[in-house]
Protein backbone atom coordinates (compact mmCIF):
# COMPACT_ATOMS: atom_id res chain seq x y z
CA UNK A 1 16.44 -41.30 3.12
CA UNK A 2 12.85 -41.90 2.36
CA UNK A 3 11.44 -38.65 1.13
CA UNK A 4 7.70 -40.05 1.33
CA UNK A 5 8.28 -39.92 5.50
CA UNK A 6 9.14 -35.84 4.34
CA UNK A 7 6.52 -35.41 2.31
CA UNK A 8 3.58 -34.41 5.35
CA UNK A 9 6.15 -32.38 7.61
CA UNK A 10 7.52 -30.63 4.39
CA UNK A 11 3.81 -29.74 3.50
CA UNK A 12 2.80 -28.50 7.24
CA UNK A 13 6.28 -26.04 6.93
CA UNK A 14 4.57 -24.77 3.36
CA UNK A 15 1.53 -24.20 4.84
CA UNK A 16 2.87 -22.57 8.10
CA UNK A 17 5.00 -20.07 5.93
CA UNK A 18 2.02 -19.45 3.24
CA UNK A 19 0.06 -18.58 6.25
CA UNK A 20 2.53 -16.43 7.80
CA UNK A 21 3.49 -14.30 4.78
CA UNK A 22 -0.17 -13.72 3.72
CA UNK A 23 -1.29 -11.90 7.00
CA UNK A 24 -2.54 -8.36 6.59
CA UNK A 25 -0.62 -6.14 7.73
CA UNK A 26 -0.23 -2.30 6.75
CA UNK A 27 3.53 -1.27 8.75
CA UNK A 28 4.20 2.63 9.08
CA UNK A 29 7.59 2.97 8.36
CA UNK A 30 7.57 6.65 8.66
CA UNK A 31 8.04 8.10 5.36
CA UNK A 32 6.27 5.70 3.55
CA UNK A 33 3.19 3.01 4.56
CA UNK A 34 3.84 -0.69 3.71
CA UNK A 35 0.92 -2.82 2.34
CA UNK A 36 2.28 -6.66 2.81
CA UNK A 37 -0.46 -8.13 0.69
CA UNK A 38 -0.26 -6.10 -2.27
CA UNK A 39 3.52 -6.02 -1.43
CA UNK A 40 3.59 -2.03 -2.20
CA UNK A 41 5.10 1.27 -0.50
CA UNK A 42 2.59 4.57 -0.28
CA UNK A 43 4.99 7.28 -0.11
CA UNK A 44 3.42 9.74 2.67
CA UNK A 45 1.05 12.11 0.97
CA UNK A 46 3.16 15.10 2.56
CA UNK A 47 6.13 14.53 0.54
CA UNK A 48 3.38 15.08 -2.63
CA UNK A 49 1.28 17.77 -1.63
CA UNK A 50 1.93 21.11 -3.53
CA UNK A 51 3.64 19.81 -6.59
CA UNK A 52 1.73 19.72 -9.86
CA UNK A 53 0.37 16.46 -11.25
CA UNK A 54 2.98 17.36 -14.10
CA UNK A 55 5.92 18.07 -11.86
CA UNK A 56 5.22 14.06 -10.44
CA UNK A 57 5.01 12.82 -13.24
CA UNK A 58 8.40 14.46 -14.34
CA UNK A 59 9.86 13.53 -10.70
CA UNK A 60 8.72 9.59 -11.56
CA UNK A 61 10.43 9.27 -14.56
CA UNK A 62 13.94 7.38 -15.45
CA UNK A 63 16.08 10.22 -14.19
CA UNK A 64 13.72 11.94 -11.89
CA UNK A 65 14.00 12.72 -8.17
CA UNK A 66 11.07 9.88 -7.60
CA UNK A 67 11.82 7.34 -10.45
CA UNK A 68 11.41 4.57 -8.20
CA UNK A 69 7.90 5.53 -7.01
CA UNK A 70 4.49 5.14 -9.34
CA UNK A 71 1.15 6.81 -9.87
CA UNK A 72 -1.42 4.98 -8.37
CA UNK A 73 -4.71 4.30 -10.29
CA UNK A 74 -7.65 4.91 -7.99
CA UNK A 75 -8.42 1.19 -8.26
CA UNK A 76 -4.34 1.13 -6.54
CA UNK A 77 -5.84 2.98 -3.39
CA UNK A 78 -8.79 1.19 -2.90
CA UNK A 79 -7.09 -1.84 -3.01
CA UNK A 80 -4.41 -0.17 0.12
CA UNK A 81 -8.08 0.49 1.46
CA UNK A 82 -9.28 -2.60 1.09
CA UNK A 83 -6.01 -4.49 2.33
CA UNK A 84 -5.84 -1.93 5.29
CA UNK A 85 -9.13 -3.18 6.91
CA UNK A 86 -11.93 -1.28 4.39
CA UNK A 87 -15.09 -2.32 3.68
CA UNK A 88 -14.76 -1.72 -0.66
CA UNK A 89 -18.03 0.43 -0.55
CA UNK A 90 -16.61 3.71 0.03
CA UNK A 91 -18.56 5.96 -1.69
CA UNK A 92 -21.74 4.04 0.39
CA UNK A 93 -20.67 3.82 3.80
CA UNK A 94 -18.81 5.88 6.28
CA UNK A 95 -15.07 4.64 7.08
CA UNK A 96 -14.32 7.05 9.74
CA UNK A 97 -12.24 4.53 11.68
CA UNK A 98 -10.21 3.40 8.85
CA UNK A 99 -9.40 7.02 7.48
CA UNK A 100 -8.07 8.25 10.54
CA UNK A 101 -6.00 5.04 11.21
CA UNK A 102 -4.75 5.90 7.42
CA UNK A 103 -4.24 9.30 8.25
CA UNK A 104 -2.11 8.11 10.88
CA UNK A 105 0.54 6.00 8.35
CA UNK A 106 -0.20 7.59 4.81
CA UNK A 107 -0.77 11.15 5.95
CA UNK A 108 -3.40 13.69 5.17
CA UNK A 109 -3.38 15.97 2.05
CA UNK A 110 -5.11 18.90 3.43
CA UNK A 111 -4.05 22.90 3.81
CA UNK A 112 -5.19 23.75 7.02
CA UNK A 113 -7.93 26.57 7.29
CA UNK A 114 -8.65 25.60 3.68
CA UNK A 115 -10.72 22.81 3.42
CA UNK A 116 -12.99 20.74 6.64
CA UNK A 117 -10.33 19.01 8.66
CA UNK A 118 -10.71 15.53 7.11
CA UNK A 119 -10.55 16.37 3.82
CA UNK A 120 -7.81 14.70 1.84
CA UNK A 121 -6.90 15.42 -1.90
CA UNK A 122 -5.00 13.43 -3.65
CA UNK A 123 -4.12 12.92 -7.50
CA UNK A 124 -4.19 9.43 -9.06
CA UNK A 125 -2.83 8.31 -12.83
CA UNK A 126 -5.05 10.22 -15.15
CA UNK A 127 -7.10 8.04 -17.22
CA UNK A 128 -6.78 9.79 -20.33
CA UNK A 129 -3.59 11.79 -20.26
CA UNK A 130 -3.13 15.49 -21.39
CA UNK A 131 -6.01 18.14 -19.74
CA UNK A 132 -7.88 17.85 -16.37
CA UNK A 133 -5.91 15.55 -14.20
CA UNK A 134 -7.42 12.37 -11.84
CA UNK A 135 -8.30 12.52 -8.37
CA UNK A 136 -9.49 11.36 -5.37
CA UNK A 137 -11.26 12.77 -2.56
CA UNK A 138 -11.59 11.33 1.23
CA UNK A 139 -14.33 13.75 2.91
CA UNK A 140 -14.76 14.73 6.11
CA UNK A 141 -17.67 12.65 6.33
CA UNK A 142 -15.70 9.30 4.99
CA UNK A 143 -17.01 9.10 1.84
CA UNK A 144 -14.50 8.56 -1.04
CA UNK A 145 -15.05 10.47 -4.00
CA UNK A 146 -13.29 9.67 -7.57
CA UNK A 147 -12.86 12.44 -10.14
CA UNK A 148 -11.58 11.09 -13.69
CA UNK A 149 -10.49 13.86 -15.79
CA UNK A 150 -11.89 16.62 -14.18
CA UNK A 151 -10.28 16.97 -10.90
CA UNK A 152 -7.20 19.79 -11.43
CA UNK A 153 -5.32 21.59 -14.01
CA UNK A 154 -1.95 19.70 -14.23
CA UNK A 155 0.16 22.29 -14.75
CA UNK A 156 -0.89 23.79 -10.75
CA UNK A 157 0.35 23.98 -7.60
CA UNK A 158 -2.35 23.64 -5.00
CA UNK A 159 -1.13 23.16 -1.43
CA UNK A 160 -3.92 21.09 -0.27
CA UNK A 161 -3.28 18.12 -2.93
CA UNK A 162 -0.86 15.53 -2.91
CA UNK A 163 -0.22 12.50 -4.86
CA UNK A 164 -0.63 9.01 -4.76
CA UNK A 165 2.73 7.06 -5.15
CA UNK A 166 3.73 3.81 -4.99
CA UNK A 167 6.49 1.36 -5.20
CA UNK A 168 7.45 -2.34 -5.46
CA UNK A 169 8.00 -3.79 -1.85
CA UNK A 170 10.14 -6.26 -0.64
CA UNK A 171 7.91 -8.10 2.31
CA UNK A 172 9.82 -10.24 3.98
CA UNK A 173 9.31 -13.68 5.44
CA UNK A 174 8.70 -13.34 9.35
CA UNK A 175 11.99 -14.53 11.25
CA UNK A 176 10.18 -16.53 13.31
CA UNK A 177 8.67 -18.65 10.19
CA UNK A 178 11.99 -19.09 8.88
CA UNK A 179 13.59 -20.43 12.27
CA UNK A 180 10.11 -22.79 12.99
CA UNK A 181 10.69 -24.36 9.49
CA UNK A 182 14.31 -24.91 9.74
CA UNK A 183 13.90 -26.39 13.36
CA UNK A 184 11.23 -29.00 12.13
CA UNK A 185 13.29 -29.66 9.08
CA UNK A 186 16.15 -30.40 11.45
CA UNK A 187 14.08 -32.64 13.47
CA UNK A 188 12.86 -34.32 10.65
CA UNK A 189 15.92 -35.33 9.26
CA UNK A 190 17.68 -36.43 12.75
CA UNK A 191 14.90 -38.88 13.16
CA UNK A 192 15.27 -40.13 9.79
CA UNK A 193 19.16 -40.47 10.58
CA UNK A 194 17.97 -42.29 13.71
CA UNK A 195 16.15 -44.38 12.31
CA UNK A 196 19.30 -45.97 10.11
């Protein structure tokens, strides 16, 4: 078989597939939000919210109830931001359409009668452990807020704050992308058979 007559039809399948498995998609899968392009799982923010930063971080560890699941950094979430439609300026612009859409998959950390109604707390890895934990604030007006260090005692329960976990996810290739390639392949090679 001459593999130089493969070559462009082999390259066009690559393509296709790169294409499909690199579209941005954030998938609610109820108890966790998937981001396909950073290929991670946010766990809802209402399995989080009243435990203490230090009762996560026990929960997250080799052992632990959530050892699967990760802190995220704040740089983490604005990344899910970013890959979820945002703009990257959040503390500059109002994202009103993208936090309600997000507060539609990865929940809302927020104590009714407590805090305004859009108002989502979340912790995030601290950046230097031990003290004042690290935290994130989506406002009612759309404006994310980052607090490093100074955002709640760890040790705490507060009912209106949640935490922002992640894990690993396994994206897979569309169906349909793996059936198109394998049809074309098939083609392919029957005209090459042909051809003897």
């Amino acid at each position: 078989m001459n593999l130089s007559a493969l070559g462009k039809p082999a390259f066009a399948c690559a393509t296709l597939l790169a294409s499909l498995s690199t579209q941005a998609v954030i998938i609610d899968n109820g108890s966790y939000t998937t981001d396909t392009i950073a290929e991670r799982d946010w766990l809802d923010l209402s399995y989080t919210m009243g435990a203490s930063y230090n009762d996560i971080v026990l929960a997250t560890s080799p052992g632990g109830s959530l050892e699967e699941w990760s802190i995220g950094t704040s740089i983490d979430v604005f990344e899910f931001f970013n890959n979820a439609g945002g703009d990257g300026s959040y503390k500059d612009t109002n994202n009103t359409t993208l936090q309600i859409a997000l507060y539609l998959f990865w929940g809302q950390a927020n104590h009714s009668g407590t805090r305004a109604p859009l108002d989502s707390w979340w912790h995030v890895k601290d950046v230097t452990p031990g003290g004042s934990t690290s935290g994130m604030l989506w406002s009612g007006e759309s404006y994310v807020y980052t607090y490093s260090d100074d955002f709640s005692d760890p040790n705490d329960e507060y009912p209106a704050i949640a935490t922002a976990l992640y894990r690993q996810a396994v994206v897979p290739l569309p169906a349909t992308g793996w059936l198109f390639m394998s049809a074309l392949l098939g083609l392919v090679g029957r005209k090459q058979l042909l051809r003897r």
